[in-house]
C-alpha atoms as a PDB file:
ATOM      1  CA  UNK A   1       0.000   0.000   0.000  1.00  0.00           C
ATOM      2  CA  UNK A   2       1.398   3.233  -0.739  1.00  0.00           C
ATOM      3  CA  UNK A   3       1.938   5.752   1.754  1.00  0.00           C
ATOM      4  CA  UNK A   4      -0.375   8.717   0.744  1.00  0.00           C
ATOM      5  CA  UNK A   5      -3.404   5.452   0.530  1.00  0.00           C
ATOM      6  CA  UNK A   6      -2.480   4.371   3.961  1.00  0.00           C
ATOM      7  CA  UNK A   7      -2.675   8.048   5.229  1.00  0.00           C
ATOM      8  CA  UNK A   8      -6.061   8.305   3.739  1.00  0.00           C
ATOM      9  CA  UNK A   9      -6.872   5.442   5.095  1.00  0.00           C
ATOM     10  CA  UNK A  10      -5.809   6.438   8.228  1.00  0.00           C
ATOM     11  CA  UNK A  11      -7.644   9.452   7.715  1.00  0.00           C
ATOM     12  CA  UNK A  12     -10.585   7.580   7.540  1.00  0.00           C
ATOM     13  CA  UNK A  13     -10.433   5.453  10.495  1.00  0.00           C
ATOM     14  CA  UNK A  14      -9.811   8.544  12.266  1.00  0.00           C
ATOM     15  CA  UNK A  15     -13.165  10.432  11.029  1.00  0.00           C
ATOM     16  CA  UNK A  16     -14.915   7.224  11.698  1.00  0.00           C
ATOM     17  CA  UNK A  17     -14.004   6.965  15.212  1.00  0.00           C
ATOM     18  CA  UNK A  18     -14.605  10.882  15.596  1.00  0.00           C
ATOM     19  CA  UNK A  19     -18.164  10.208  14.183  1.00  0.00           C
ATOM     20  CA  UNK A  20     -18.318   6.785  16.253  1.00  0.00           C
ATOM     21  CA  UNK A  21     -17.315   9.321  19.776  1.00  0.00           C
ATOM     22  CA  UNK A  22     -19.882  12.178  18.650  1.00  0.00           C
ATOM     23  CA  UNK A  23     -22.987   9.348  18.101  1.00  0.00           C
ATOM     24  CA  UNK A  24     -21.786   7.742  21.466  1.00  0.00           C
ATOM     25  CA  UNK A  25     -21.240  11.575  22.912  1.00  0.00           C
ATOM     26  CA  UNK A  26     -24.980  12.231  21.804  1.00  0.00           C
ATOM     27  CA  UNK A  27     -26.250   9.101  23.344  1.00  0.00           C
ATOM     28  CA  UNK A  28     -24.608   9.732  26.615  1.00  0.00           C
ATOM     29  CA  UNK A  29     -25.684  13.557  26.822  1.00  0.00           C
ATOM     30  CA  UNK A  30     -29.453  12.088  25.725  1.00  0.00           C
ATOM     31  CA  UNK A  31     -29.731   9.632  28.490  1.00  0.00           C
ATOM     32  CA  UNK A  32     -27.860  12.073  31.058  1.00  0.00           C
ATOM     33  CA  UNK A  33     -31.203  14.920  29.881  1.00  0.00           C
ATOM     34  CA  UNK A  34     -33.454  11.785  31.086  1.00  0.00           C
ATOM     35  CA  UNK A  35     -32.170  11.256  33.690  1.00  0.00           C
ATOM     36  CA  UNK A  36     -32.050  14.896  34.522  1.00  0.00           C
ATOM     37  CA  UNK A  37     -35.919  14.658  33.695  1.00  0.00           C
ATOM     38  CA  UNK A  38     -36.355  11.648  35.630  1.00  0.00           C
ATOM     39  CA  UNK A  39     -34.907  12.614  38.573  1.00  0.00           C
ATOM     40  CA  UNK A  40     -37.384  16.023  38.650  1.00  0.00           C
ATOM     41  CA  UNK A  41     -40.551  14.006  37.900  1.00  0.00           C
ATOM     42  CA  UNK A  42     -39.649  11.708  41.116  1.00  0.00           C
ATOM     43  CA  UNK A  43     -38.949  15.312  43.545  1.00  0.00           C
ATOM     44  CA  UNK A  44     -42.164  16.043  42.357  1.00  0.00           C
ATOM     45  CA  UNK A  45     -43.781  13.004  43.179  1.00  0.00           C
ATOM     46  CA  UNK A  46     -42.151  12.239  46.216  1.00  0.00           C
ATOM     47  CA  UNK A  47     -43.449  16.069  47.292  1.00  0.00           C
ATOM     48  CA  UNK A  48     -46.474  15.562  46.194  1.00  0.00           C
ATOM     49  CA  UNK A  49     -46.425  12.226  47.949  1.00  0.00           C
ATOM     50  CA  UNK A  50     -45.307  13.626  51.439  1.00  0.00           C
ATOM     51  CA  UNK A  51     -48.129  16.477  50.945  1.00  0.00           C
ATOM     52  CA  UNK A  52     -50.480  13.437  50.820  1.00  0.00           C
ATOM     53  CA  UNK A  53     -49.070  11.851  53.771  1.00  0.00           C
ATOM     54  CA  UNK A  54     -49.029  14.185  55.804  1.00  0.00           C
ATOM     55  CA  UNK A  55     -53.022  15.287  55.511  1.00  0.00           C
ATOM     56  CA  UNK A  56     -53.611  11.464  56.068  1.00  0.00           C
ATOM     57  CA  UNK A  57     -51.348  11.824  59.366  1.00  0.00           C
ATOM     58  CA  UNK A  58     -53.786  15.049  60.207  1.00  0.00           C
ATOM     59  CA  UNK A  59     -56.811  13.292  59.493  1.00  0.00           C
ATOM     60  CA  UNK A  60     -55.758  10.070  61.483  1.00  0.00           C
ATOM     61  CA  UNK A  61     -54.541  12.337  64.437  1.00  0.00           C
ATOM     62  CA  UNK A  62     -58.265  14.467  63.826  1.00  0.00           C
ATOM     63  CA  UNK A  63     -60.088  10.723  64.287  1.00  0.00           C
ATOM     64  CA  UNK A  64     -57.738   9.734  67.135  1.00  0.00           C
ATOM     65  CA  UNK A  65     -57.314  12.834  69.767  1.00  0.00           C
ATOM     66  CA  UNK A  66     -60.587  14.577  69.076  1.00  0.00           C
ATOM     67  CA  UNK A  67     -63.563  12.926  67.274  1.00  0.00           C
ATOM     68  CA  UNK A  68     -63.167   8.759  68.135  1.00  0.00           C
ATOM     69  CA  UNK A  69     -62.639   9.747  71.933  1.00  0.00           C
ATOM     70  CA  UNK A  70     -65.326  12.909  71.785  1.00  0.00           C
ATOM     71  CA  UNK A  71     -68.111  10.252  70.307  1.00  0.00           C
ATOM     72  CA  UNK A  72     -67.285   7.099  72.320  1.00  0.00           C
ATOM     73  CA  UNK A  73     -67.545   9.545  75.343  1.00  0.00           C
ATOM     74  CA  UNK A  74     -70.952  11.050  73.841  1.00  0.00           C
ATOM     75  CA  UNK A  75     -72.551   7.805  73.479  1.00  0.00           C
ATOM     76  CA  UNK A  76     -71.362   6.198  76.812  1.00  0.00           C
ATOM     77  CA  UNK A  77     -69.007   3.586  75.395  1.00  0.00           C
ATOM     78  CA  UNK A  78     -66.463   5.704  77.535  1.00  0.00           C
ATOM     79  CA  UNK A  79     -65.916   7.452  80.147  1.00  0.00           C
ATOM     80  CA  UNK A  80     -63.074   9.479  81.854  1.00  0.00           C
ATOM     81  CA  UNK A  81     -60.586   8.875  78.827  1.00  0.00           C
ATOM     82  CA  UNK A  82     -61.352   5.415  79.193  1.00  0.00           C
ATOM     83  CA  UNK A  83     -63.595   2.706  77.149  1.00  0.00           C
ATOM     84  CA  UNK A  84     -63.514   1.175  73.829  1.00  0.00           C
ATOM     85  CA  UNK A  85     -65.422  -1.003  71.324  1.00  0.00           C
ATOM     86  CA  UNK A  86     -64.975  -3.333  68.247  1.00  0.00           C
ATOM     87  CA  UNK A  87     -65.545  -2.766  64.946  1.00  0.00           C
ATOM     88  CA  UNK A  88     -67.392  -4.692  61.906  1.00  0.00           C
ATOM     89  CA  UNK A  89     -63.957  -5.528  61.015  1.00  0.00           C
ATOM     90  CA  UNK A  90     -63.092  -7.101  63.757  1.00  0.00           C
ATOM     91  CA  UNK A  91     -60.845  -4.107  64.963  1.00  0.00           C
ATOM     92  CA  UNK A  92     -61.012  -3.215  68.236  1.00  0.00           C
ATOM     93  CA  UNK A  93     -60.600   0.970  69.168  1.00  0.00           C
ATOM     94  CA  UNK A  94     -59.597   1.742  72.474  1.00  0.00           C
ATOM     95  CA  UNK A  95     -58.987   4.613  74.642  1.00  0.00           C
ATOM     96  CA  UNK A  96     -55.549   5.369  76.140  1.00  0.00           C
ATOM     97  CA  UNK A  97     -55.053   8.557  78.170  1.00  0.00           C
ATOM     98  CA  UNK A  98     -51.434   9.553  78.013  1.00  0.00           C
ATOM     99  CA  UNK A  99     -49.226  12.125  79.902  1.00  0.00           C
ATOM    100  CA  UNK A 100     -47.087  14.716  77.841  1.00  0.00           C
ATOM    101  CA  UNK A 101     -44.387  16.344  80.090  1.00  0.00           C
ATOM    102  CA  UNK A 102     -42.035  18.793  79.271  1.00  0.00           C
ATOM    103  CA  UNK A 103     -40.407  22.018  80.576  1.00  0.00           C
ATOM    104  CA  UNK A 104     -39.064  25.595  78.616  1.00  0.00           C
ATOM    105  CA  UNK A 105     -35.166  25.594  78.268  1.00  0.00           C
ATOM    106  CA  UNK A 106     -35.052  28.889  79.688  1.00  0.00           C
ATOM    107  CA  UNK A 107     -36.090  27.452  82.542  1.00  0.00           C
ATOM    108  CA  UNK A 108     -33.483  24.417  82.477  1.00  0.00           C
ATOM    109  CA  UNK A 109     -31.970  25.255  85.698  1.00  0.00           C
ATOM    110  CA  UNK A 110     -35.051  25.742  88.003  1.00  0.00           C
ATOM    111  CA  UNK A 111     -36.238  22.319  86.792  1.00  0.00           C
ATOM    112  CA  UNK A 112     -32.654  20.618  86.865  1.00  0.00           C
ATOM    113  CA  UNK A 113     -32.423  22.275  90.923  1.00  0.00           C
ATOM    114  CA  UNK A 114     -35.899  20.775  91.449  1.00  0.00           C
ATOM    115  CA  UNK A 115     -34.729  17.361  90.112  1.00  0.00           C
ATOM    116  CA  UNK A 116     -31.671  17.821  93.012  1.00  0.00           C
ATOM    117  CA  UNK A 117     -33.906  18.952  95.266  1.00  0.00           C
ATOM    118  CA  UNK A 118     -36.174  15.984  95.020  1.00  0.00           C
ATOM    119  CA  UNK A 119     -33.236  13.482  95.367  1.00  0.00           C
ATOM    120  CA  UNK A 120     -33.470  13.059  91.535  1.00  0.00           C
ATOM    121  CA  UNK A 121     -30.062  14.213  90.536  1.00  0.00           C
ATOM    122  CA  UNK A 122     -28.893  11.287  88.966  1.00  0.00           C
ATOM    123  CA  UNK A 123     -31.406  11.851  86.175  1.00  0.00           C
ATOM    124  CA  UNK A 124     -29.360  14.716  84.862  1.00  0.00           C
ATOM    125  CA  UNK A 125     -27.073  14.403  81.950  1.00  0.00           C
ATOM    126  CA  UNK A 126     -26.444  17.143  79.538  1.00  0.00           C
ATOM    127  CA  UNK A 127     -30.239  17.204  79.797  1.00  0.00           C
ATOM    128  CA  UNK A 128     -33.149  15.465  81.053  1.00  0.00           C
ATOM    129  CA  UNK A 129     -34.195  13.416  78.359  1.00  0.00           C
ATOM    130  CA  UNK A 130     -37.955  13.823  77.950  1.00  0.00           C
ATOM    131  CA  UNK A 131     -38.933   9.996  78.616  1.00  0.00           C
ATOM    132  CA  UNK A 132     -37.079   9.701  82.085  1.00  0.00           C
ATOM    133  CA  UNK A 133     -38.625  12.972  82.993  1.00  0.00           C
ATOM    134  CA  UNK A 134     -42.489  11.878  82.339  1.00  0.00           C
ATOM    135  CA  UNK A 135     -41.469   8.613  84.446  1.00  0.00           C
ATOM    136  CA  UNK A 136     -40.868  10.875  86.982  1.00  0.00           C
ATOM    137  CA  UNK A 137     -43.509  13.338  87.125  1.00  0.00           C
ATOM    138  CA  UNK A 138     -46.197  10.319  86.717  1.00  0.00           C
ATOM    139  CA  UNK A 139     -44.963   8.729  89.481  1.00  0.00           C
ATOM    140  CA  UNK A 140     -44.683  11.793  91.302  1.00  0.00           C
ATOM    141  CA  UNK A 141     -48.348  12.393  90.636  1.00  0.00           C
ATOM    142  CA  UNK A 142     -49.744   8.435  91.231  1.00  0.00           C
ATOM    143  CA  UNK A 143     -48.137   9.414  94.629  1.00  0.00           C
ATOM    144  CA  UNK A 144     -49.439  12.866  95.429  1.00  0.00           C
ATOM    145  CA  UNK A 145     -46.420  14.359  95.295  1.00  0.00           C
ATOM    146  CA  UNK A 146     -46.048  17.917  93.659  1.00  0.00           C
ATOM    147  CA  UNK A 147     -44.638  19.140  90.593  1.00  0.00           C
ATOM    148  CA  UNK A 148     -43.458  22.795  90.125  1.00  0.00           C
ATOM    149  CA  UNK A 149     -45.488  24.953  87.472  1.00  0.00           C
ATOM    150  CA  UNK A 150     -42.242  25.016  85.421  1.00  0.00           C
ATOM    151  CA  UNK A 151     -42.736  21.854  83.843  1.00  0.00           C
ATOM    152  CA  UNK A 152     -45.559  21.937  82.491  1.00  0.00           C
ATOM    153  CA  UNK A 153     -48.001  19.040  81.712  1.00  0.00           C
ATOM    154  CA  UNK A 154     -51.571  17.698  80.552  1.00  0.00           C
ATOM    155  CA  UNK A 155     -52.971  14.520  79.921  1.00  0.00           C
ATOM    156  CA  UNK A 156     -53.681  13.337  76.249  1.00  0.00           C
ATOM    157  CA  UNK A 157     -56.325  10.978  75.748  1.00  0.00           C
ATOM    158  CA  UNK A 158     -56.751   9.067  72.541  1.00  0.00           C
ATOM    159  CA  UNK A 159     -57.996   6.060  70.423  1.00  0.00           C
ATOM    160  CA  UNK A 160     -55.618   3.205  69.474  1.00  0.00           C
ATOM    161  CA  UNK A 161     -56.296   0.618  67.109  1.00  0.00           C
ATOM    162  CA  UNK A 162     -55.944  -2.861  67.383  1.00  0.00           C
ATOM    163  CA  UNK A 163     -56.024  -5.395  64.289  1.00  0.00           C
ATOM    164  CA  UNK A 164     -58.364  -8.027  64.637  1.00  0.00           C
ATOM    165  CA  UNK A 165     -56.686 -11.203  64.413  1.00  0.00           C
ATOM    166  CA  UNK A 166     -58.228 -12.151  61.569  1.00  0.00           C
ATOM    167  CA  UNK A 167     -56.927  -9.088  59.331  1.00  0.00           C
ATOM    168  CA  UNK A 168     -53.176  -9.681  61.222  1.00  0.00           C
ATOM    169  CA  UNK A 169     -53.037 -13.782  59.728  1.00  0.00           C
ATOM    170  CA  UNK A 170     -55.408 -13.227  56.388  1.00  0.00           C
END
């Protein structure tokens, strides 16, 4: 083969593989746009998703803390935040009335003093976490004892559901 035909030839090749790399360049930039597109259709869905969830959440909390326990009081299947019944399902809805502690942070060292004060010290880490301190206040109260107006408190009644034991096995 002569020289200037392998040069074209060369030449060729080269063009080819350029044209090969652009195609291949074009794919790659084409599925890198979907992808782009694909990732903005799912941020949409998955915030339109959580928008959903959480006015199901608001509805279920609605049924649970006000209406379920208002009714089952009205119609005497309750009474003092206690009571339940079973549903057509099988379901059974029950009343549990719960105690929500807590205390302002400006406060932090009245309540941490009180905890001393009381011979409950040892609860105190960095801060009371929340749990230890409504162990303590409801025991406090099952025994008449008082608790200072800076943690405040209030009692929470609601329905809880329980599957019937046919829907938990079918």
């Amino acid at each position: 083969m002569k020289e200037e035909d392998r040069q074209q030839l060369e030449a060729m090749i080269a063009e080819d593989a350029e044209q090969s790399e652009k195609v291949q360049d074009r794919a790659v930039t084409q599925d890198l746009v979907q992808k782009g597109i694909e990732l903005e259709t799912l941020k949409e869905e998955i915030e339109r998703s959580e928008a959903e969830l959480k006015a199901l959440k608001d509805r279920y909390n609605e049924l649970r803390l006000t209406e379920i326990p208002e009714l089952m009081e009205k119609v005497g299947v309750a009474s003092g935040g206690r009571g339940g019944f079973t549903t057509a399902t099988g379901a059974r809805i029950s009343l549990r009335n719960d105690l929500h502690v807590g205390y302002n942070k400006e406060e932090e060292e009245q309540v941490f003093a009180w905890l001393k004060e009381n011979g409950l010290g040892d609860l105190i880490k960095p801060t009371v976490h929340n749990a230890t301190l409504k162990a303590v206040v409801r025991e406090r109260l099952e025994d008449g004892k008082p608790i200072p107006p800076i943690i405040t408190q209030y009692h929470q009644t609601s329905a809880t559901l329980t599957k019937s034991r046919a829907k938990i096995q079918g």
